[in-house]
N, C-alpha and C. Protein backbone atom coordinates (compact mmCIF):
# COMPACT_ATOMS: atom_id res chain seq x y z
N UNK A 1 12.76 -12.89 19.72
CA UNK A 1 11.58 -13.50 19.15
C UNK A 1 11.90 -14.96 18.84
N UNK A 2 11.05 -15.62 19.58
CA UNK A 2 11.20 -17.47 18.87
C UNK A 2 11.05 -17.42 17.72
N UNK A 3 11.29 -18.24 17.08
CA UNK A 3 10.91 -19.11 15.74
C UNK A 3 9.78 -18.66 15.24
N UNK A 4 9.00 -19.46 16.75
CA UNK A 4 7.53 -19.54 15.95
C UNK A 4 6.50 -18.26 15.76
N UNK A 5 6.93 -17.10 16.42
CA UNK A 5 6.36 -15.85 16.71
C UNK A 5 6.67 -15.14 15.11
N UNK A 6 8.05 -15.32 14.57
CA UNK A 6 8.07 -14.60 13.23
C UNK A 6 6.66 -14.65 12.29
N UNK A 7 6.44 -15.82 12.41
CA UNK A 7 5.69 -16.83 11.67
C UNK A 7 4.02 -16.41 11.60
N UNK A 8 3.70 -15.89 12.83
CA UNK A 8 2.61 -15.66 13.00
C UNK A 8 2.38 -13.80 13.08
N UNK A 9 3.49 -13.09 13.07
CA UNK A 9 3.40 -11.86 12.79
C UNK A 9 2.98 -11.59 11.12
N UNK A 10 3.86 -12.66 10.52
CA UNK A 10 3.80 -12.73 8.77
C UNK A 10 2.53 -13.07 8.42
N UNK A 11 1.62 -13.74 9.45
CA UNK A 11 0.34 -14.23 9.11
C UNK A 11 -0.68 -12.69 9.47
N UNK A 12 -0.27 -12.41 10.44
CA UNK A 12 -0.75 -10.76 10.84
C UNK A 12 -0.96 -9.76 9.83
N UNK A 13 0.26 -9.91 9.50
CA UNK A 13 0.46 -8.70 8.35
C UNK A 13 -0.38 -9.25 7.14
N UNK A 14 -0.26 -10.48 6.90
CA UNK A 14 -0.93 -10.84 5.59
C UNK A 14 -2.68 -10.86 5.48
N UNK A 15 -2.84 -10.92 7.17
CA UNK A 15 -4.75 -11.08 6.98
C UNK A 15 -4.73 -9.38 6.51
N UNK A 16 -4.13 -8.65 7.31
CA UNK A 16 -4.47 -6.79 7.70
C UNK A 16 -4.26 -6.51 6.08
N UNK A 17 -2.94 -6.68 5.75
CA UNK A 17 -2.60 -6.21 4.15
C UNK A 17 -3.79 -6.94 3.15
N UNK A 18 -4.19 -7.52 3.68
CA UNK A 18 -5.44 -8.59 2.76
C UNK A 18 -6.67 -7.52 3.01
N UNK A 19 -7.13 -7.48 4.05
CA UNK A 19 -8.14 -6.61 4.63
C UNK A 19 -8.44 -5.33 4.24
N UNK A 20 -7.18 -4.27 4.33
CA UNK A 20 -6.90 -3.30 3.27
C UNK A 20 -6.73 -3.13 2.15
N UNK A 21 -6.44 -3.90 1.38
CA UNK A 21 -6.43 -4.24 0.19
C UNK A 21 -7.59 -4.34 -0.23
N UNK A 22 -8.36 -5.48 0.32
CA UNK A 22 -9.38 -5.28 -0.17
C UNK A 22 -10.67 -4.45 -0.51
N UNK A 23 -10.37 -3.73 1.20
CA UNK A 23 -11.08 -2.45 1.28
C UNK A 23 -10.86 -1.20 0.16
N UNK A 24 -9.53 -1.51 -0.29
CA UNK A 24 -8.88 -0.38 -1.32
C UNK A 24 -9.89 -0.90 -2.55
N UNK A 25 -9.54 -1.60 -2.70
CA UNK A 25 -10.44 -2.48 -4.26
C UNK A 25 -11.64 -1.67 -4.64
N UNK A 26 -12.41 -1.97 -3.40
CA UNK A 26 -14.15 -1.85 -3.13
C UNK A 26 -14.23 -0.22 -3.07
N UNK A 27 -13.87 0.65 -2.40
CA UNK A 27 -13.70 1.86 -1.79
C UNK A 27 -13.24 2.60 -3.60
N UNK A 28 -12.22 2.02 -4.36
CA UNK A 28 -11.72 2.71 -5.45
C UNK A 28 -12.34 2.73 -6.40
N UNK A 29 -13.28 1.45 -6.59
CA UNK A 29 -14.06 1.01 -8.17
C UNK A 29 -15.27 1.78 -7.74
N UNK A 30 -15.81 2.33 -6.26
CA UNK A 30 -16.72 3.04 -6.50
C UNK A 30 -16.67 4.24 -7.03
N UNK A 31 -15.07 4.86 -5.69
CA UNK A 31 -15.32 6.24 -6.59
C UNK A 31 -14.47 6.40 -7.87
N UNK A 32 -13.69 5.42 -8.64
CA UNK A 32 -13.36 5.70 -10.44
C UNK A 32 -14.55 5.54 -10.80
N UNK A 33 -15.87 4.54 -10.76
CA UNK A 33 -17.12 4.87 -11.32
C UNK A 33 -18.05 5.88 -11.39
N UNK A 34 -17.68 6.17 -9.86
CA UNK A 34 -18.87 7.01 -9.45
C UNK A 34 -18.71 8.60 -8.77
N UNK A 35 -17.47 8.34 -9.09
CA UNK A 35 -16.71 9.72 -8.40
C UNK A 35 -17.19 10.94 -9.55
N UNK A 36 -17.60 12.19 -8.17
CA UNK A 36 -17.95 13.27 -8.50
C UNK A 36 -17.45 14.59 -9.34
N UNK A 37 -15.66 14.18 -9.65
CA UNK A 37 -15.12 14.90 -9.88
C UNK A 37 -13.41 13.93 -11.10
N UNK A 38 -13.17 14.65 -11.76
CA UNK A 38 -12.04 13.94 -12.25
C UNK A 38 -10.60 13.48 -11.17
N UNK A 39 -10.95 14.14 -9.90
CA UNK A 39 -9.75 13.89 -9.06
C UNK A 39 -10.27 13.07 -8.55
N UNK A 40 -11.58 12.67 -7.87
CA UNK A 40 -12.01 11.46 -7.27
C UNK A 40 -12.11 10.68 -7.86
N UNK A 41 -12.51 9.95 -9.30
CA UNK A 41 -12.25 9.33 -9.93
C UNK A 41 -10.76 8.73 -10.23
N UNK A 42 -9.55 9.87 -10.31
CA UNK A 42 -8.24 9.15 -10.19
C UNK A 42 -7.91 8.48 -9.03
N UNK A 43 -8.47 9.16 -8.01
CA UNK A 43 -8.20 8.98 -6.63
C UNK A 43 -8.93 7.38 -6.44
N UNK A 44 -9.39 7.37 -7.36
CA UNK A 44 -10.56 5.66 -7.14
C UNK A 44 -9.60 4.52 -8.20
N UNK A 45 -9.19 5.10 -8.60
CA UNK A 45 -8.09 4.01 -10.01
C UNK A 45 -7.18 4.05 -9.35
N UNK A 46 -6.23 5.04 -8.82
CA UNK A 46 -5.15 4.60 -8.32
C UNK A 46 -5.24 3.69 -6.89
N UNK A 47 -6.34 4.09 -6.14
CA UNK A 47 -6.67 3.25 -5.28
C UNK A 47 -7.24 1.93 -5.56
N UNK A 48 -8.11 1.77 -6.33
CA UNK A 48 -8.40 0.09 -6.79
C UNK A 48 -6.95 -0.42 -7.18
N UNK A 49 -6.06 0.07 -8.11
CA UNK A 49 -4.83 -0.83 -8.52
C UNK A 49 -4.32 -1.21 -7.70
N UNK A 50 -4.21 -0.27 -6.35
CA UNK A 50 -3.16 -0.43 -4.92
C UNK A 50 -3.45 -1.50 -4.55
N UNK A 51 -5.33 -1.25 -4.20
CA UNK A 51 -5.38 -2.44 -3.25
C UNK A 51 -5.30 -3.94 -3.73
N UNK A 52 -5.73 -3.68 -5.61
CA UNK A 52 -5.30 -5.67 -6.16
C UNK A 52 -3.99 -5.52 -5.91
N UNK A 53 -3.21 -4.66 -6.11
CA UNK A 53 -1.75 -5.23 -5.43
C UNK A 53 -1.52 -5.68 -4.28
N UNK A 54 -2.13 -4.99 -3.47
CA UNK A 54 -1.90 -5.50 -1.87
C UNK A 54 -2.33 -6.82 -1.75
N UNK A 55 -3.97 -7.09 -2.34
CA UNK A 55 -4.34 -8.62 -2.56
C UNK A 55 -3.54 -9.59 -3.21
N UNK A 56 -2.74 -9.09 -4.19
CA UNK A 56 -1.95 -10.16 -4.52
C UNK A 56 -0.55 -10.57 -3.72
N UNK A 57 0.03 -9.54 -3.43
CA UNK A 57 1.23 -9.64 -2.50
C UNK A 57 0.44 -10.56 -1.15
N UNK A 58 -0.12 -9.98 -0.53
CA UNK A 58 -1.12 -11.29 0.48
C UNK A 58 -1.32 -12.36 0.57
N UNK A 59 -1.83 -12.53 -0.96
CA UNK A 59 -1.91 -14.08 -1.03
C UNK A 59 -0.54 -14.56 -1.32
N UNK A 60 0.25 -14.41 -2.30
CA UNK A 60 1.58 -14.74 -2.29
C UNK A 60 2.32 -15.32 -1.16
N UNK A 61 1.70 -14.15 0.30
CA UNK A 61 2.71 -14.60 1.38
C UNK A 61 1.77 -15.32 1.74
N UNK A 62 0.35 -15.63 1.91
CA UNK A 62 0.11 -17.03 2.44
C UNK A 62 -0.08 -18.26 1.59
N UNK A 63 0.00 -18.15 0.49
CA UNK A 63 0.59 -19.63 0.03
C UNK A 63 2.08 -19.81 0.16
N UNK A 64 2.82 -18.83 0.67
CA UNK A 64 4.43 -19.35 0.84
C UNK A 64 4.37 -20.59 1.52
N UNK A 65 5.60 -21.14 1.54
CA UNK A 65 5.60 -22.92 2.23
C UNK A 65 6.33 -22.75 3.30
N UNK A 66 7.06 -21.59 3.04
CA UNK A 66 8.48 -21.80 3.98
C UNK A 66 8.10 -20.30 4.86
N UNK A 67 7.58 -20.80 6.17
CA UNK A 67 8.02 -19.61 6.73
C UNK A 67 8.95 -19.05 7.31
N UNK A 68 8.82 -17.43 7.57
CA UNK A 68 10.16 -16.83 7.35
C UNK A 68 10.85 -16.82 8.38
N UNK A 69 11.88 -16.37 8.94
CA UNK A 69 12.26 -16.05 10.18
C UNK A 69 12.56 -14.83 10.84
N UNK A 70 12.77 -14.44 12.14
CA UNK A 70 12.55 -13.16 12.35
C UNK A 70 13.27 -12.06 11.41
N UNK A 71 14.73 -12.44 11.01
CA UNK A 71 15.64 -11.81 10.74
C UNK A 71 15.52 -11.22 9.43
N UNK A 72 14.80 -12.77 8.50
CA UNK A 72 14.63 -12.08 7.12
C UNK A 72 13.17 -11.16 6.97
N UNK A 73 12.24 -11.44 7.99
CA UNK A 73 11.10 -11.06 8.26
C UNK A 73 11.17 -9.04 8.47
N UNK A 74 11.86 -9.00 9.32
CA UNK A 74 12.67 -7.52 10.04
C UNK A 74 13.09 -6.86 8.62
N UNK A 75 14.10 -7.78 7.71
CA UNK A 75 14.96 -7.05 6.89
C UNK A 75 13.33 -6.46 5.82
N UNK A 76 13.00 -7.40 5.40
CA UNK A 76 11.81 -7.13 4.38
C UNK A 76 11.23 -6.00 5.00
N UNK A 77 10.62 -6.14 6.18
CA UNK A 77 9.62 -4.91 6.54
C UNK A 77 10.40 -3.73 6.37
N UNK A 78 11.59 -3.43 6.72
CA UNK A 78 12.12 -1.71 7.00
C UNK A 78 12.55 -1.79 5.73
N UNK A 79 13.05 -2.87 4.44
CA UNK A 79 13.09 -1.80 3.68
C UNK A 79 12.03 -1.69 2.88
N UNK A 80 10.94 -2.37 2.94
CA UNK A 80 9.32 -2.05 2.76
C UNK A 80 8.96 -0.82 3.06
N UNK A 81 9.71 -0.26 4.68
CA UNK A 81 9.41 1.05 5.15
C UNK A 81 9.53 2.08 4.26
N UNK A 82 11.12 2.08 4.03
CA UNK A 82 11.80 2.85 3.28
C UNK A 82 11.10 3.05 1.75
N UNK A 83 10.43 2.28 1.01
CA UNK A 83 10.24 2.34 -0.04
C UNK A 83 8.67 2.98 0.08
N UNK A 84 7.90 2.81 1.46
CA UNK A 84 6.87 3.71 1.65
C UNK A 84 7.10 4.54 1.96
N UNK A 85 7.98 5.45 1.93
CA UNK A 85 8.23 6.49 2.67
C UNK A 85 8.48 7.51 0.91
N UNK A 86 9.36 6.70 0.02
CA UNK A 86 9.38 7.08 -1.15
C UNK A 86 7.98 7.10 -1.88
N UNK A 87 7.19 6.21 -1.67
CA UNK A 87 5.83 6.40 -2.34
C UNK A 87 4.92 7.39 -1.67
N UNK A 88 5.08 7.84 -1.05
CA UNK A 88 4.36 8.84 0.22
C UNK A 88 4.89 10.36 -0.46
N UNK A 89 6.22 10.45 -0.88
CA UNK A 89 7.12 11.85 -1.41
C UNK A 89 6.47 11.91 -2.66
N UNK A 90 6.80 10.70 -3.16
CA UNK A 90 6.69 10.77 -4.98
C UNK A 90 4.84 10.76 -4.95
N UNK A 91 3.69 10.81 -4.24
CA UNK A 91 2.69 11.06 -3.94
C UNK A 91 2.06 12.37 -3.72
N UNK A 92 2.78 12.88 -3.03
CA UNK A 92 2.87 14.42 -2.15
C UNK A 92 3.74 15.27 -3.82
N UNK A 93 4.50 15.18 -4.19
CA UNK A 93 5.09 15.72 -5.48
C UNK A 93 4.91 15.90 -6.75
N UNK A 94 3.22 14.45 -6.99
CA UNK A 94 2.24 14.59 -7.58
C UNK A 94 0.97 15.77 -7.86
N UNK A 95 1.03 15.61 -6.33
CA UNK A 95 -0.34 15.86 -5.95
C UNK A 95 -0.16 17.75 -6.18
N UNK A 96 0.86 17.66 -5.35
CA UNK A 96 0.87 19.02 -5.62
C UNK A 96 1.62 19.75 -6.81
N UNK A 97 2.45 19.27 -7.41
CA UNK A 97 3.41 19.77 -8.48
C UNK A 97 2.11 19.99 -9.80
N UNK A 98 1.44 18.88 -9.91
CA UNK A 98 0.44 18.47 -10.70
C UNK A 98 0.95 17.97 -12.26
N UNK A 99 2.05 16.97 -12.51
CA UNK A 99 2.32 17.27 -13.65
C UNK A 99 1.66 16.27 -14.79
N UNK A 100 1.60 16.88 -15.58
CA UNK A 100 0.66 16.36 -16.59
C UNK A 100 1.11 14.92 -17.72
N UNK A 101 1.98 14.30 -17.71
CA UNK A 101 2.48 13.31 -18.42
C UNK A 101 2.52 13.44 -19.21
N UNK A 102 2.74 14.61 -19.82
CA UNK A 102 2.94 14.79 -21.36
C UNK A 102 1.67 14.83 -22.09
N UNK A 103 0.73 15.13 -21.10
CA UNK A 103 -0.84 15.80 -21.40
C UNK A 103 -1.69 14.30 -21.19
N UNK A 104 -1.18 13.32 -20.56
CA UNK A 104 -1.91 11.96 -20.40
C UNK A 104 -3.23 12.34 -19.41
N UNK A 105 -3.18 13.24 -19.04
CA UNK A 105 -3.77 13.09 -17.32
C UNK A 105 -3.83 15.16 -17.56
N UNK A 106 -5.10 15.10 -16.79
CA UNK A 106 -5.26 16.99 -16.09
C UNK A 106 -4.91 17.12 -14.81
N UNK A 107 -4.76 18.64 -14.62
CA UNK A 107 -4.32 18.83 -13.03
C UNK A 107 -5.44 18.22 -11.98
N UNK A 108 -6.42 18.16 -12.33
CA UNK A 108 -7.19 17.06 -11.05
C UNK A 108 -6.51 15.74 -11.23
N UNK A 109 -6.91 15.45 -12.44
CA UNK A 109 -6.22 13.71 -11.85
C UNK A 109 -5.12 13.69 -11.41
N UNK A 110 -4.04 14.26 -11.63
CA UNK A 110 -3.02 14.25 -11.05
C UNK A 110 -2.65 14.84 -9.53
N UNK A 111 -3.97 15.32 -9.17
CA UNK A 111 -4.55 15.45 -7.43
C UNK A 111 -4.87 14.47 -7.29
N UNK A 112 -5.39 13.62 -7.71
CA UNK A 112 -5.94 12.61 -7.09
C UNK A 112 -5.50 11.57 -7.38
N UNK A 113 -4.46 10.85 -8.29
CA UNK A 113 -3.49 9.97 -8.47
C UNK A 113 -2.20 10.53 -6.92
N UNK A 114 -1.96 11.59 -6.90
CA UNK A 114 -1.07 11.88 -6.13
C UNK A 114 -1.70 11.80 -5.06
N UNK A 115 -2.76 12.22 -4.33
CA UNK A 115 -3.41 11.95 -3.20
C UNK A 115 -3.39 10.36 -2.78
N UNK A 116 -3.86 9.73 -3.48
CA UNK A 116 -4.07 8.27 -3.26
C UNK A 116 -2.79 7.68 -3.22
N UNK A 117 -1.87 7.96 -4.00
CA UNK A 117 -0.15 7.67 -3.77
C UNK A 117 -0.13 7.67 -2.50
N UNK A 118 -0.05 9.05 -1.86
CA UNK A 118 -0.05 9.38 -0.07
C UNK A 118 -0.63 8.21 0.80
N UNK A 119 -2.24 8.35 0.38
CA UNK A 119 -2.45 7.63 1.20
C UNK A 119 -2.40 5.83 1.50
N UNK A 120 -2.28 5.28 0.21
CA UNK A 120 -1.74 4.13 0.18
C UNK A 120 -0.29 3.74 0.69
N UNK A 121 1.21 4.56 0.28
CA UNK A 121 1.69 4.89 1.12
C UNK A 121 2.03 4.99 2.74
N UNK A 122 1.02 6.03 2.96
CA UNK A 122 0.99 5.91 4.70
C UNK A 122 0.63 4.84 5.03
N UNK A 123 -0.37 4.23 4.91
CA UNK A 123 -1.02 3.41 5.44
C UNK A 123 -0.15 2.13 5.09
N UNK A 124 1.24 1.47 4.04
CA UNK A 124 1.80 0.30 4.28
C UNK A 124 2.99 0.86 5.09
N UNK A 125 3.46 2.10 5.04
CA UNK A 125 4.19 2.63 6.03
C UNK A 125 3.63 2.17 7.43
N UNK A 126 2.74 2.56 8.16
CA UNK A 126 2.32 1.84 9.14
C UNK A 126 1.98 0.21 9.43
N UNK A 127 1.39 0.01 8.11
CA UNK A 127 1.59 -2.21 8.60
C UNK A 127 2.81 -2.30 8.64
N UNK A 128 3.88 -1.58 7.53
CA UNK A 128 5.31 -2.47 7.80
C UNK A 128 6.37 -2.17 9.06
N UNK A 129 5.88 -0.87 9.25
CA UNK A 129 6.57 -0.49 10.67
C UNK A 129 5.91 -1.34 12.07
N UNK A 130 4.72 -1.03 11.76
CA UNK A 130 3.86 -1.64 13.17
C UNK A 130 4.53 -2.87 13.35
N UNK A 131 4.77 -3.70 12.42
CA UNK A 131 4.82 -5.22 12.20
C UNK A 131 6.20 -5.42 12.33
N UNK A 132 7.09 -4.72 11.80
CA UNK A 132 8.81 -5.09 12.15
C UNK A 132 8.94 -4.67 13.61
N UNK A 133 8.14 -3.40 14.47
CA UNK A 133 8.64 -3.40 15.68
C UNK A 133 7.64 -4.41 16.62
N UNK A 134 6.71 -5.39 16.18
CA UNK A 134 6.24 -6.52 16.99
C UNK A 134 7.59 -7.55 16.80
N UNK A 135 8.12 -7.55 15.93
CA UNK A 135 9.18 -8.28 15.91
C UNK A 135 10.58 -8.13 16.53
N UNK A 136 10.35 -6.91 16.79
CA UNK A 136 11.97 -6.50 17.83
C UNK A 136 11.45 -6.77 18.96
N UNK A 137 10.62 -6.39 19.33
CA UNK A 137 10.24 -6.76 20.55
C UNK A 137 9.47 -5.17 21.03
């Protein structure tokens, strides 16, 4: 990969992670408002928080000054992978274990905090993989 190709994969990832993110935002504040059930409702909070995270990590990388290069670009994404792969378990271990935080939360929300774990999860599991193997080639 040239130089200049790192550069514009990082811009890739940052519109898509922007895009999703945002979609998470919009998609979550409806259903924590408007959700039919106490699990869709968690399932809408844990998803709105995801996606202002994703929006903020986004913008972060496009006001960076310095862009990156392939190598440090590669290292970030897989162990980005790796750490979605842990939010995907610790999601799935939620969802189904159901545990209650010391009575913070009921067994629905804790379906649906754990559900939305998953699927937020999968889904940076796939930008950060998709995006480190545009970079290997």
């Amino acid at each position: 990969m040239t130089a200049l190709e790192a550069p514009i994969v990082a811009q890739r990832l940052g519109r898509r992670l922007a895009m999703w993110g945002g979609g998470s935002v919009l998609v979550g504040t409806v259903l924590a408002l408007r959700g039919s059930s106490p699990a869709r409702r968690a399932f809408g909070q844990q998803t709105a928080g995801w996606g202002a995270i994703d929006l903020a990590i986004a913008g972060v990388g496009a006001l960076s000054s310095k862009p990156p290069t392939a190598a440090s670009l590669s290292r970030l994404l897989w162990i980005n992978a790796g750490l979605d792969v842990l939010y995907v378990a610790t999601g799935a271990h939620i969802a189904v274990r159901k545990p209650r935080f010391g009575g913070r939360i009921t067994a629905d929300q804790a379906l649906g905090h754990g559900s939305a774990v998953v699927v937020q999860g999968a889904a940076l599991l796939a930008l950060d993989t998709t995006h480190a193997r545009m970079i290997a080639g």
